[in-house]
C-alpha atoms as a PDB file:
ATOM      1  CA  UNK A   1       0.915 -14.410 -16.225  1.00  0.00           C
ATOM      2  CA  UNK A   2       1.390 -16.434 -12.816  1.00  0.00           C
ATOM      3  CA  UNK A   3      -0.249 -19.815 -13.460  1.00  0.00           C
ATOM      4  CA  UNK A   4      -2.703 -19.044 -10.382  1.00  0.00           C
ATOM      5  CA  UNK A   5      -3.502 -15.328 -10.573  1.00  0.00           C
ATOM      6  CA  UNK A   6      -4.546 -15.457  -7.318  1.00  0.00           C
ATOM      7  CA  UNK A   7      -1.663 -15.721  -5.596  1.00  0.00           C
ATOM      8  CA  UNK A   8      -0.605 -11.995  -6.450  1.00  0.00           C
ATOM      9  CA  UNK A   9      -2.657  -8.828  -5.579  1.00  0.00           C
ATOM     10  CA  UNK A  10      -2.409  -6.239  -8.569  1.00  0.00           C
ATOM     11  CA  UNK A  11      -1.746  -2.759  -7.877  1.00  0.00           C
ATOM     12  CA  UNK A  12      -3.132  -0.020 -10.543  1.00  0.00           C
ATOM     13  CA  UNK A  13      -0.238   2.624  -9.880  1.00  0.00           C
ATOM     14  CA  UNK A  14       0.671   2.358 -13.486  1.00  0.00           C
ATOM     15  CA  UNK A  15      -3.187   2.784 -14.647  1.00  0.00           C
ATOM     16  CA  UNK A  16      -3.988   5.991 -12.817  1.00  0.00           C
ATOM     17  CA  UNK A  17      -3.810   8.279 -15.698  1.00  0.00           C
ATOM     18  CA  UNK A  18      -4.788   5.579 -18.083  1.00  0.00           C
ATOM     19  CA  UNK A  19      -7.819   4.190 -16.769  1.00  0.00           C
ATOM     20  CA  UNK A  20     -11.120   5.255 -14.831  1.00  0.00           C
ATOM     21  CA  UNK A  21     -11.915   2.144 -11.543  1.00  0.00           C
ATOM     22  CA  UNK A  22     -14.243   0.408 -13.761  1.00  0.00           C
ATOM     23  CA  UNK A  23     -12.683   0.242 -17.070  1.00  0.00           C
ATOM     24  CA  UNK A  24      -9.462  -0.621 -14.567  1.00  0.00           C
ATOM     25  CA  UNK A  25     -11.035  -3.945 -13.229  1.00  0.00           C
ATOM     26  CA  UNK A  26     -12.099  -4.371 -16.954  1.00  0.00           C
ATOM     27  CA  UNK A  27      -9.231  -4.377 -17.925  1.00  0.00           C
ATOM     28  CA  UNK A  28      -7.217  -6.185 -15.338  1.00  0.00           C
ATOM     29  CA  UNK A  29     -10.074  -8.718 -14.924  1.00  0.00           C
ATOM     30  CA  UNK A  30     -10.116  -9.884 -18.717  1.00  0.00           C
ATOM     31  CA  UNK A  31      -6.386 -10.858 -17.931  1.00  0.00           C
ATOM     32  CA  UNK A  32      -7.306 -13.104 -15.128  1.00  0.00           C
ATOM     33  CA  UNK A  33      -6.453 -11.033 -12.066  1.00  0.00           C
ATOM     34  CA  UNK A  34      -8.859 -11.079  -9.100  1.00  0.00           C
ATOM     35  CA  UNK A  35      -7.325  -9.423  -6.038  1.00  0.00           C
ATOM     36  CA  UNK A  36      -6.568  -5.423  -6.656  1.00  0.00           C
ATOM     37  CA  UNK A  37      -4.605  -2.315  -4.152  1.00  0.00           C
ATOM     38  CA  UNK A  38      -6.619   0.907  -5.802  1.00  0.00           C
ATOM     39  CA  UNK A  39      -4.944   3.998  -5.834  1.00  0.00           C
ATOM     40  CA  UNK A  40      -6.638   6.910  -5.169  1.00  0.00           C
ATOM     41  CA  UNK A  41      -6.500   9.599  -8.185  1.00  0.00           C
ATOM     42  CA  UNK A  42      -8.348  11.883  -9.613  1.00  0.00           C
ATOM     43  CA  UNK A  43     -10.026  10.255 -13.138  1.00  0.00           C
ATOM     44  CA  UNK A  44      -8.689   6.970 -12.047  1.00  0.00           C
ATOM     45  CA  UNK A  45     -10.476   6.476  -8.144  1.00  0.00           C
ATOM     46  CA  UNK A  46     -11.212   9.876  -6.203  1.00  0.00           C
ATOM     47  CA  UNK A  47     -13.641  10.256  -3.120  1.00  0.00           C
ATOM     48  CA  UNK A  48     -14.717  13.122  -4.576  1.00  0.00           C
ATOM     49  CA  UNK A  49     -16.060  12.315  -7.776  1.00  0.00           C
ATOM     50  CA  UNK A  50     -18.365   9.586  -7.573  1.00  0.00           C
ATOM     51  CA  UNK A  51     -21.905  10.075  -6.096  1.00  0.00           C
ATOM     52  CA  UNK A  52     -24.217   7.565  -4.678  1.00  0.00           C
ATOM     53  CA  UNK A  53     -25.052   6.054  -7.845  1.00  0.00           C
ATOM     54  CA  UNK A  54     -21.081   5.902  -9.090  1.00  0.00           C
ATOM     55  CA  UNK A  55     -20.340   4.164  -5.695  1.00  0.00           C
ATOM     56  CA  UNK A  56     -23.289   1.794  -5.839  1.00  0.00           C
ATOM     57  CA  UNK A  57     -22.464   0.672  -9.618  1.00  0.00           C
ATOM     58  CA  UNK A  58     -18.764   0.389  -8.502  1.00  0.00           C
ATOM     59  CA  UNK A  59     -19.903  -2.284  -5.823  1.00  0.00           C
ATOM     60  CA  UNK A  60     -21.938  -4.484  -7.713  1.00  0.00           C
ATOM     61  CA  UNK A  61     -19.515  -4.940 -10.221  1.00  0.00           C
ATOM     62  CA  UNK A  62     -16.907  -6.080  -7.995  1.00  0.00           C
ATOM     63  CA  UNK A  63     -19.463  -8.283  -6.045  1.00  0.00           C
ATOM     64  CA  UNK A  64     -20.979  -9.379  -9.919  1.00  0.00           C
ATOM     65  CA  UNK A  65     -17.096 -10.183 -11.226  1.00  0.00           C
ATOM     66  CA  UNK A  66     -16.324 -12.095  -8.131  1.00  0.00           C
ATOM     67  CA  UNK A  67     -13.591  -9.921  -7.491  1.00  0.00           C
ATOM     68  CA  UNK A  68     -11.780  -8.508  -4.497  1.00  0.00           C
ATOM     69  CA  UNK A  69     -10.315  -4.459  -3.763  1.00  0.00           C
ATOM     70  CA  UNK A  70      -7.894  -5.607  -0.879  1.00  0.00           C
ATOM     71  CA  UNK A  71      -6.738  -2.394  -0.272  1.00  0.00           C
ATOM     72  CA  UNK A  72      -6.891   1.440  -1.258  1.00  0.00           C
ATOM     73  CA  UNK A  73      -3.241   3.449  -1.513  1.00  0.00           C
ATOM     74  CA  UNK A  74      -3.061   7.161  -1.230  1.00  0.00           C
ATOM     75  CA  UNK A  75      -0.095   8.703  -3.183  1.00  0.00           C
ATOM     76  CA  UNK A  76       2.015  10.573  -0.316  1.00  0.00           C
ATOM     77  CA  UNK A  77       3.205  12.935  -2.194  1.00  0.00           C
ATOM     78  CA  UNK A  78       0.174  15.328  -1.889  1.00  0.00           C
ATOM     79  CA  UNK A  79      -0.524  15.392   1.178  1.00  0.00           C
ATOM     80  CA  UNK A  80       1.094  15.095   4.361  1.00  0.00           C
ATOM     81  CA  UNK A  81      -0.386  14.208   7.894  1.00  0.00           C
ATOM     82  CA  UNK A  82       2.833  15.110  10.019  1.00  0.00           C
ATOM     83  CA  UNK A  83       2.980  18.873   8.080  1.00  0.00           C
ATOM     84  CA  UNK A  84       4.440  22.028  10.445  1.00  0.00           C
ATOM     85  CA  UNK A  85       0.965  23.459   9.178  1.00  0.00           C
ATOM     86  CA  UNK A  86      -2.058  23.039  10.590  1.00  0.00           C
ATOM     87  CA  UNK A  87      -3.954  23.594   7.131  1.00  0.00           C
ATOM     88  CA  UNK A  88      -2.225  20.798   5.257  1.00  0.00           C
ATOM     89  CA  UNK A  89      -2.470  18.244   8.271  1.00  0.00           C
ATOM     90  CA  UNK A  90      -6.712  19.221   8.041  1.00  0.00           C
ATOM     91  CA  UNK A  91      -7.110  18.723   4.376  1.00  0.00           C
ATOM     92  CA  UNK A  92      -4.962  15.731   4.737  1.00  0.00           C
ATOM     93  CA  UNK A  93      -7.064  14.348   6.984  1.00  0.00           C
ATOM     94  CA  UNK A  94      -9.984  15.298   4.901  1.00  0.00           C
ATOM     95  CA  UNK A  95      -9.013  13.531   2.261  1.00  0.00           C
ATOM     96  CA  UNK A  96      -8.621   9.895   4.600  1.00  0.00           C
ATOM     97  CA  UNK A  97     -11.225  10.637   5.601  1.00  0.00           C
ATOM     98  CA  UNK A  98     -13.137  10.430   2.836  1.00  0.00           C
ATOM     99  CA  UNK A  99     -10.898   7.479   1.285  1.00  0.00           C
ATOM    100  CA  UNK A 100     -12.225   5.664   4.388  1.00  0.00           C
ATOM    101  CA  UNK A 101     -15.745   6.266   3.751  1.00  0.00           C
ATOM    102  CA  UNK A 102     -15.547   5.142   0.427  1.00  0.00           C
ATOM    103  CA  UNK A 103     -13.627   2.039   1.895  1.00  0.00           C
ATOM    104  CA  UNK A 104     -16.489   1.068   3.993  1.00  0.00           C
ATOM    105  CA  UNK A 105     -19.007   1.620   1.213  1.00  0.00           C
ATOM    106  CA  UNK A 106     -16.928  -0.463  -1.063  1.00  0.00           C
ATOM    107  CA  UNK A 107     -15.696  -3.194   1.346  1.00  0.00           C
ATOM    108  CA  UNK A 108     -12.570  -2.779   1.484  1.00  0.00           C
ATOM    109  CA  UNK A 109     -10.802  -3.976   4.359  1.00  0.00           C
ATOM    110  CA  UNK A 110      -7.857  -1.680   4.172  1.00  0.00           C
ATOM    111  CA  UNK A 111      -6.628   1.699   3.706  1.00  0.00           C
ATOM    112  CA  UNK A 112      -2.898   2.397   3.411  1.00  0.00           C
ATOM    113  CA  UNK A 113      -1.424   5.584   4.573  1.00  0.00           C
ATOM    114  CA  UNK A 114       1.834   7.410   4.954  1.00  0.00           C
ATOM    115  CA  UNK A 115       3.132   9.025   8.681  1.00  0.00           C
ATOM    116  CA  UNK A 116       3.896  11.788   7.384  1.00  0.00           C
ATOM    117  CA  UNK A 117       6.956  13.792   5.775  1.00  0.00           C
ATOM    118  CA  UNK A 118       9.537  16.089   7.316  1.00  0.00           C
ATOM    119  CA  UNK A 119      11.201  19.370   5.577  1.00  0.00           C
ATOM    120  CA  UNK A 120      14.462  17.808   4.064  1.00  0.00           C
ATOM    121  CA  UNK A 121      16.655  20.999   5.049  1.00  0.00           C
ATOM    122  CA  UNK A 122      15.121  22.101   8.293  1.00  0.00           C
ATOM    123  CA  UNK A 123      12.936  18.687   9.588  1.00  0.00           C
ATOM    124  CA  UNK A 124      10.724  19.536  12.721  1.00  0.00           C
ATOM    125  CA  UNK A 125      12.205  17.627  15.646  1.00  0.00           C
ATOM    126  CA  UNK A 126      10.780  14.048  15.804  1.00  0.00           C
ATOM    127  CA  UNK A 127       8.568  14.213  18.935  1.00  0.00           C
ATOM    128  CA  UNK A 128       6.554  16.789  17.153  1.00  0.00           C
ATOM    129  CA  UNK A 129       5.709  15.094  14.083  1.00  0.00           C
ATOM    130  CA  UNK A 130       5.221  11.739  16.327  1.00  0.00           C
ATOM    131  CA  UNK A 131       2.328  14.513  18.364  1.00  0.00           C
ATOM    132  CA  UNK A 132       1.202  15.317  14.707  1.00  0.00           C
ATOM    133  CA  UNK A 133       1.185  11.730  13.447  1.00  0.00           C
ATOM    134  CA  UNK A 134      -0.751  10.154  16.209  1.00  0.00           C
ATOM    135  CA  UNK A 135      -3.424  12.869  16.262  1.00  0.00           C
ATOM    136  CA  UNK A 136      -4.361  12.068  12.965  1.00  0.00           C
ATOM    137  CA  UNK A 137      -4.589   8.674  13.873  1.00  0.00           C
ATOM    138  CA  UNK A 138      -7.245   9.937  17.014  1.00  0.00           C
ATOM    139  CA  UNK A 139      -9.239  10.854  13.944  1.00  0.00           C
ATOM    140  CA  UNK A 140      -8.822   8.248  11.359  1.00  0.00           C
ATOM    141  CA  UNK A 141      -8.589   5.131  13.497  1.00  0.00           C
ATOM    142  CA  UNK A 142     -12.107   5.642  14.768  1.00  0.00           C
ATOM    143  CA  UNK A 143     -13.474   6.318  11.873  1.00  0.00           C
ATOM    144  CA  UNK A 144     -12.240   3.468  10.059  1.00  0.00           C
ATOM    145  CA  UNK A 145     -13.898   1.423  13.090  1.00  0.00           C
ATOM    146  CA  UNK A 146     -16.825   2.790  12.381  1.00  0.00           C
ATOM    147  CA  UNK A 147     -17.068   2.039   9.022  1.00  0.00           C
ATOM    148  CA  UNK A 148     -16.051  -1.119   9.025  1.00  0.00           C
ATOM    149  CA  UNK A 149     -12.032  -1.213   7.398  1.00  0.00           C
ATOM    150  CA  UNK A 150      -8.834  -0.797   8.995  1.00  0.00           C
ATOM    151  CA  UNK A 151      -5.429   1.500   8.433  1.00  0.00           C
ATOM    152  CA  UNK A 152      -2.293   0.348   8.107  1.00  0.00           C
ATOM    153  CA  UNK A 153       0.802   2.280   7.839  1.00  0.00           C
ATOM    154  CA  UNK A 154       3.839   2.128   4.729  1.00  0.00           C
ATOM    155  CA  UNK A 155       7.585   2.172   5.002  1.00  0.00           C
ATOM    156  CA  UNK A 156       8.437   5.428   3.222  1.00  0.00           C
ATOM    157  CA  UNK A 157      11.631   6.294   2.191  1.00  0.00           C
ATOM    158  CA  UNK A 158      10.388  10.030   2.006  1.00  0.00           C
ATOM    159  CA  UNK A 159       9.035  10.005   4.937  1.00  0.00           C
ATOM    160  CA  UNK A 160       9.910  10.770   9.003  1.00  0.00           C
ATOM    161  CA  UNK A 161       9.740   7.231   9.844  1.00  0.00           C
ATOM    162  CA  UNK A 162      11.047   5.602   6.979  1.00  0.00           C
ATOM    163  CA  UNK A 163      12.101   1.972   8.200  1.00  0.00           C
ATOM    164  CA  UNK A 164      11.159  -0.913  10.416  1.00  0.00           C
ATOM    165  CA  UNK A 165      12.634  -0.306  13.310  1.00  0.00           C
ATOM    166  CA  UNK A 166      11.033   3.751  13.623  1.00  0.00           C
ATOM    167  CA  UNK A 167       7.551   2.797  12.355  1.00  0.00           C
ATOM    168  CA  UNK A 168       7.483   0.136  14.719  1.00  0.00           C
ATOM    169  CA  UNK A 169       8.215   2.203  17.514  1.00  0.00           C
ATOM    170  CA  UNK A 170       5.960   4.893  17.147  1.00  0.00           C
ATOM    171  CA  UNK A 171       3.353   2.698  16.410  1.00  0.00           C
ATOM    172  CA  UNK A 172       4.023   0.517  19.901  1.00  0.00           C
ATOM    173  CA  UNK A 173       3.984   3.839  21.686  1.00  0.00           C
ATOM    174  CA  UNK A 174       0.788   4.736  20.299  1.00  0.00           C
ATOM    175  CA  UNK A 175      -0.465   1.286  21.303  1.00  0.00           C
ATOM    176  CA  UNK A 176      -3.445   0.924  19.248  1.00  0.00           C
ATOM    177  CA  UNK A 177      -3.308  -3.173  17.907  1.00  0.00           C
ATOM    178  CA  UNK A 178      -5.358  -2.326  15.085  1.00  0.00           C
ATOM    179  CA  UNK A 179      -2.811  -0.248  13.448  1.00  0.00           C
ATOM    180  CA  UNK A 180      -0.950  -2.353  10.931  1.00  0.00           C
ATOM    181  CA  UNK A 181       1.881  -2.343   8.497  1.00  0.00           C
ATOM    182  CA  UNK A 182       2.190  -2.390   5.064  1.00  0.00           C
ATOM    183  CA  UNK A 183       5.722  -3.485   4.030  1.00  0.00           C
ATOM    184  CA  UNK A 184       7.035  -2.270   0.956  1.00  0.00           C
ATOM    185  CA  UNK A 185      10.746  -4.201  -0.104  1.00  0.00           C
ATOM    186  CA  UNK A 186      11.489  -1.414  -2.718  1.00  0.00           C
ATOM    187  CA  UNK A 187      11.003   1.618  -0.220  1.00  0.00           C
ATOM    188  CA  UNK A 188      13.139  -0.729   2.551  1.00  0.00           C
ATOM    189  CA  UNK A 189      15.961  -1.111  -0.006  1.00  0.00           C
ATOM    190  CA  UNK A 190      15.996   2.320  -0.992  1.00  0.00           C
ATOM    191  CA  UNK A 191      16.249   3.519   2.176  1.00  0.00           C
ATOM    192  CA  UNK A 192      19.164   0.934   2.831  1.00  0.00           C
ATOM    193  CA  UNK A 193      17.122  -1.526   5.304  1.00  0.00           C
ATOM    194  CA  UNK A 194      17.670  -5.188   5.188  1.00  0.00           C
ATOM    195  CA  UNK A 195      13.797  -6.051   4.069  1.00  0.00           C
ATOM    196  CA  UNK A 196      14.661  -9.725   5.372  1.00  0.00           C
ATOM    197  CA  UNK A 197      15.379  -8.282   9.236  1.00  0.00           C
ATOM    198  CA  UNK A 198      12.475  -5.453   8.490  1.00  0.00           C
ATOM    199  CA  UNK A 199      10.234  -8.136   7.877  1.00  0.00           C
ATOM    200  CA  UNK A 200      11.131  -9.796  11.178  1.00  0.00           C
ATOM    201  CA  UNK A 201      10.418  -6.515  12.722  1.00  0.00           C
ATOM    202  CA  UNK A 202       7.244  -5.846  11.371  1.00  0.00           C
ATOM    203  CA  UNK A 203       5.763  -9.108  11.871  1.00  0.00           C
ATOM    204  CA  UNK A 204       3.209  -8.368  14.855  1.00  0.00           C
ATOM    205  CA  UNK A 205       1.819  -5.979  12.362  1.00  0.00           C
ATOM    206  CA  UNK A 206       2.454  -6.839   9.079  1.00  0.00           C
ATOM    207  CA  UNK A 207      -0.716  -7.133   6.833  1.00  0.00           C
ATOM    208  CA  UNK A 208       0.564  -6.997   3.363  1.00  0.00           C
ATOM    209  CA  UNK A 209       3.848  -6.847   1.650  1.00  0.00           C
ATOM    210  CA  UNK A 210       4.753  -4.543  -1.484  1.00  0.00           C
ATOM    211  CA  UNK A 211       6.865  -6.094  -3.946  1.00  0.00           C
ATOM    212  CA  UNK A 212       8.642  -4.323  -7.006  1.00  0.00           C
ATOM    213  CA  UNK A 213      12.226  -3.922  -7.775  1.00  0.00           C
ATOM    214  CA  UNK A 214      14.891  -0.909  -6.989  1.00  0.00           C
ATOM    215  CA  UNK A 215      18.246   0.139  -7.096  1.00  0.00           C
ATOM    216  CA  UNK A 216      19.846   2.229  -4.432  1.00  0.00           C
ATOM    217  CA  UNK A 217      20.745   5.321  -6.233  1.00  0.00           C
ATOM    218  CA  UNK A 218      17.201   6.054  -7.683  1.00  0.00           C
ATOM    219  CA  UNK A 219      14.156   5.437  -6.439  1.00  0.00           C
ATOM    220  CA  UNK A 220      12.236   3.055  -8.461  1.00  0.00           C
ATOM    221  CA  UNK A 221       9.039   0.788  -8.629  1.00  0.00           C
ATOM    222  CA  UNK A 222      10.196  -1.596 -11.723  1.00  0.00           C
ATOM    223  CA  UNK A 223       9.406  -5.087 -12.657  1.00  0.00           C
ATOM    224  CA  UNK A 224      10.839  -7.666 -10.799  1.00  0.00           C
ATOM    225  CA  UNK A 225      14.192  -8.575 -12.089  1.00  0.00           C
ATOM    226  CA  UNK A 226      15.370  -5.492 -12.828  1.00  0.00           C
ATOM    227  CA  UNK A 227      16.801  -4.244  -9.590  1.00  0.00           C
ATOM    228  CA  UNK A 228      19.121  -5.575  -6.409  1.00  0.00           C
ATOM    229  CA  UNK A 229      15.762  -6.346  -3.912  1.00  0.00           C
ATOM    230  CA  UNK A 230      16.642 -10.343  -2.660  1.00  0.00           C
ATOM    231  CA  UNK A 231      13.491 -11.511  -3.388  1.00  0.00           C
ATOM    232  CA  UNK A 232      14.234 -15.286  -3.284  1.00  0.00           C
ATOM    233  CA  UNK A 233      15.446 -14.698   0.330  1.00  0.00           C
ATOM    234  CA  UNK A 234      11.717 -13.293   1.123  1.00  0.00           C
ATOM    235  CA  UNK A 235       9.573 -16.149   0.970  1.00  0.00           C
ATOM    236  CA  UNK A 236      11.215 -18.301   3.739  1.00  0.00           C
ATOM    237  CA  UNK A 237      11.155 -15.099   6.044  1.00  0.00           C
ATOM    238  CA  UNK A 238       7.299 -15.008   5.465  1.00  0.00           C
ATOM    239  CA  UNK A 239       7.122 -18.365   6.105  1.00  0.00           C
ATOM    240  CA  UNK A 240       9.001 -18.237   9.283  1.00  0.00           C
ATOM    241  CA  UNK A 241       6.883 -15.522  10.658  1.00  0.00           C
ATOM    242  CA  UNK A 242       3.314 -16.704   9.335  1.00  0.00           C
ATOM    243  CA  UNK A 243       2.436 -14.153   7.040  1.00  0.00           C
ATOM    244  CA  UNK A 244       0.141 -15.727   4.504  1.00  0.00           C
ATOM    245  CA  UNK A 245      -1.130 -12.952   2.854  1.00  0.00           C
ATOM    246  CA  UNK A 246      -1.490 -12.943  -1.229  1.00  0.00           C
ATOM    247  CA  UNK A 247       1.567 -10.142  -1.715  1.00  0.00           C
ATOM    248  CA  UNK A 248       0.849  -6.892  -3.565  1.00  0.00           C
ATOM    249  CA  UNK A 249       2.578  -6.423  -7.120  1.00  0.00           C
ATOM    250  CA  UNK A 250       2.902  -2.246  -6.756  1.00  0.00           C
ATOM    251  CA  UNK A 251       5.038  -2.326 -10.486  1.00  0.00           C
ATOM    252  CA  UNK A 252       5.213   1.455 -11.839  1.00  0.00           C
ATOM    253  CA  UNK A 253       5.813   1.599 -15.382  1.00  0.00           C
ATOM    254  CA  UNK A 254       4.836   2.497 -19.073  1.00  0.00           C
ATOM    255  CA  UNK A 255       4.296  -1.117 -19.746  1.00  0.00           C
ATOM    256  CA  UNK A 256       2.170  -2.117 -17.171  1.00  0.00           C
ATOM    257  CA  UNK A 257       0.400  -5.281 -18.738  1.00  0.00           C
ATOM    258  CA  UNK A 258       3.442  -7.312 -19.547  1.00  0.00           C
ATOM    259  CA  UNK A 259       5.542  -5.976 -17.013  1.00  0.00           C
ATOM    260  CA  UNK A 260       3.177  -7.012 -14.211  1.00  0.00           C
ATOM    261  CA  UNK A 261       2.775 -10.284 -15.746  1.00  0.00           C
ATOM    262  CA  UNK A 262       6.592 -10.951 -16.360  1.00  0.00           C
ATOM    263  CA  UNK A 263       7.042  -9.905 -12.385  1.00  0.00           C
ATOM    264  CA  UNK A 264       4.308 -12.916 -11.456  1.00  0.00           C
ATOM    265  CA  UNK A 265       6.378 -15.591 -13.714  1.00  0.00           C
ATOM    266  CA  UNK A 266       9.961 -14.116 -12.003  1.00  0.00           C
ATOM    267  CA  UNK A 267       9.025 -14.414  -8.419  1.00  0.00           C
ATOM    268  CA  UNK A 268       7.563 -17.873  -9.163  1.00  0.00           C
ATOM    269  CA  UNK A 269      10.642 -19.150 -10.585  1.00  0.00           C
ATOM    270  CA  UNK A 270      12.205 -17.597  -7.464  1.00  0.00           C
ATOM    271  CA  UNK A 271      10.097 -19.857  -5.395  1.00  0.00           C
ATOM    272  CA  UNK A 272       7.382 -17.859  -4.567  1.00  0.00           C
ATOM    273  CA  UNK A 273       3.749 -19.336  -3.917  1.00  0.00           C
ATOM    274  CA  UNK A 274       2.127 -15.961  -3.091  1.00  0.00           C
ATOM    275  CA  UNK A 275       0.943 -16.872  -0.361  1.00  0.00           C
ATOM    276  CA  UNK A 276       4.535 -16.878   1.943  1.00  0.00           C
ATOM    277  CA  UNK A 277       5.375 -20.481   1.208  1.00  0.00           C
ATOM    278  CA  UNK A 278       8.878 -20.800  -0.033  1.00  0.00           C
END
């Protein structure tokens, strides 16, 4: 493990099918790590299935462990607020919906979410999934105001603005400056983007960073290490821009405990303080 476990925030991909939320922070707690990014599963942490009581025991054992759910992710792959149909975009936005609820409830300051994907053969022109896109955010922006977390928006390789420079400017044409960014170095890789420059990009928005390791032929979440992302270039570009923010460790695989920990001791030896000092 990092020698400060604070410095990283852990995210539970690789627990979803594994682990219900509390025996998650259990878990994840009796190895010293304090700051989490929940995903949002069914078993593992779904709206749906916890009632008042679930929700209430939920919060007082995060407030009684001293520990802190930075943000809640929403696998993209289900749903899709940008769809040509009208049906997926409203149980899309259902399901936000109640992922901000439950964000409020729980105190968590942030909910991650995707724009949106188009049809890989026959896409719908841009404008119209930018109409789609920021309608749902005419729904979900609000709400989160109301109940007291935020929304910020990842780079998706998948989806119709996949990069720095698109996300940027659909989100400056919308206009709305509590709209941030999530930047993921994997997904900017991937998608052949320069995370150094995206970073630069991003910066007005930026509220956390993702960091796992890729190659550029398949798409990958591994352990730090393992892949071509320039992490040791990162730090001095957060640095430069005054991000601060403890980064999020989003490693997806079948050996979650030691990978995650092996990814902490990597990016330390790579200079990283967590926290964007180089």
């Amino acid at each position: 493990m990092s020698s400060n476990p604070q410095l990283f925030t852990i995210n539970t991909y690789s627990y979803i099918l594994r682990f219900g939320a509390l025996e998650c922070l259990d878990h994840l707690a009796r190895q010293g790590w304090t700051r989490f990014e929940f995903m949002l599963f069914p078993g593992h942490l779904w709206p749906a299935e916890l009632d008042a009581g679930s929700r209430c025991k939920l919060r007082d054992d995060i407030i009684a462990r001293e520990l802190r759910l930075q943000t809640f992710n929403m696998p993209n792959i289900d749903i899709n607020i940008a769809a040509a149909t009208r049906g997926m975009r409203d149980y899309s936005l259902s399901i936000l919906s109640e992922a901000i609820v439950l964000a409020g409830e729980l105190g968590v300051p942030n909910v991650l979410i995707g724009p949106g994907k188009a049809n890989p053969l026959f896409p719908l022109p841009d404008d119209r999934m930018t109409e789609y896109f920021f309608a749902a955010l005419d729904k979900l922006v609000p709400l989160a105001r109301r109940c007291g977390t935020s929304l910020s928006i990842e780079n998706l390789p998948f989806a119709f603005l996949p990069d720095a420079e698109s996300l940027m400017r659909a989100l400056d044409q919308y206009g709305d400056e509590e709209v941030g960014v999530v930047y993921d170095v994997a997904n900017a890789v991937f998608h052949g983007e320069d995370p150094l420059e995206g970073l630069k990009r991003v910066q007005k928005r930026l509220r956390f960073v993702h960091l796992s390791d890729t190659n550029r032929t398949v798409y990958r979440h591994d352990p730090v290490g393992s892949g071509v992302v320039p992490f040791a270039g990162i730090p001095p570009v957060l640095g430069e821009i005054g991000h601060r923010e403890a980064p999020v460790l989003e490693i997806i695989t079948t050996n979650p405990d030691a990978d995650i920990a092996d990814s902490a001791r990597n990016l330390a030896a790579m200079g990283w303080s967590g926290t964007g000092d180089a």
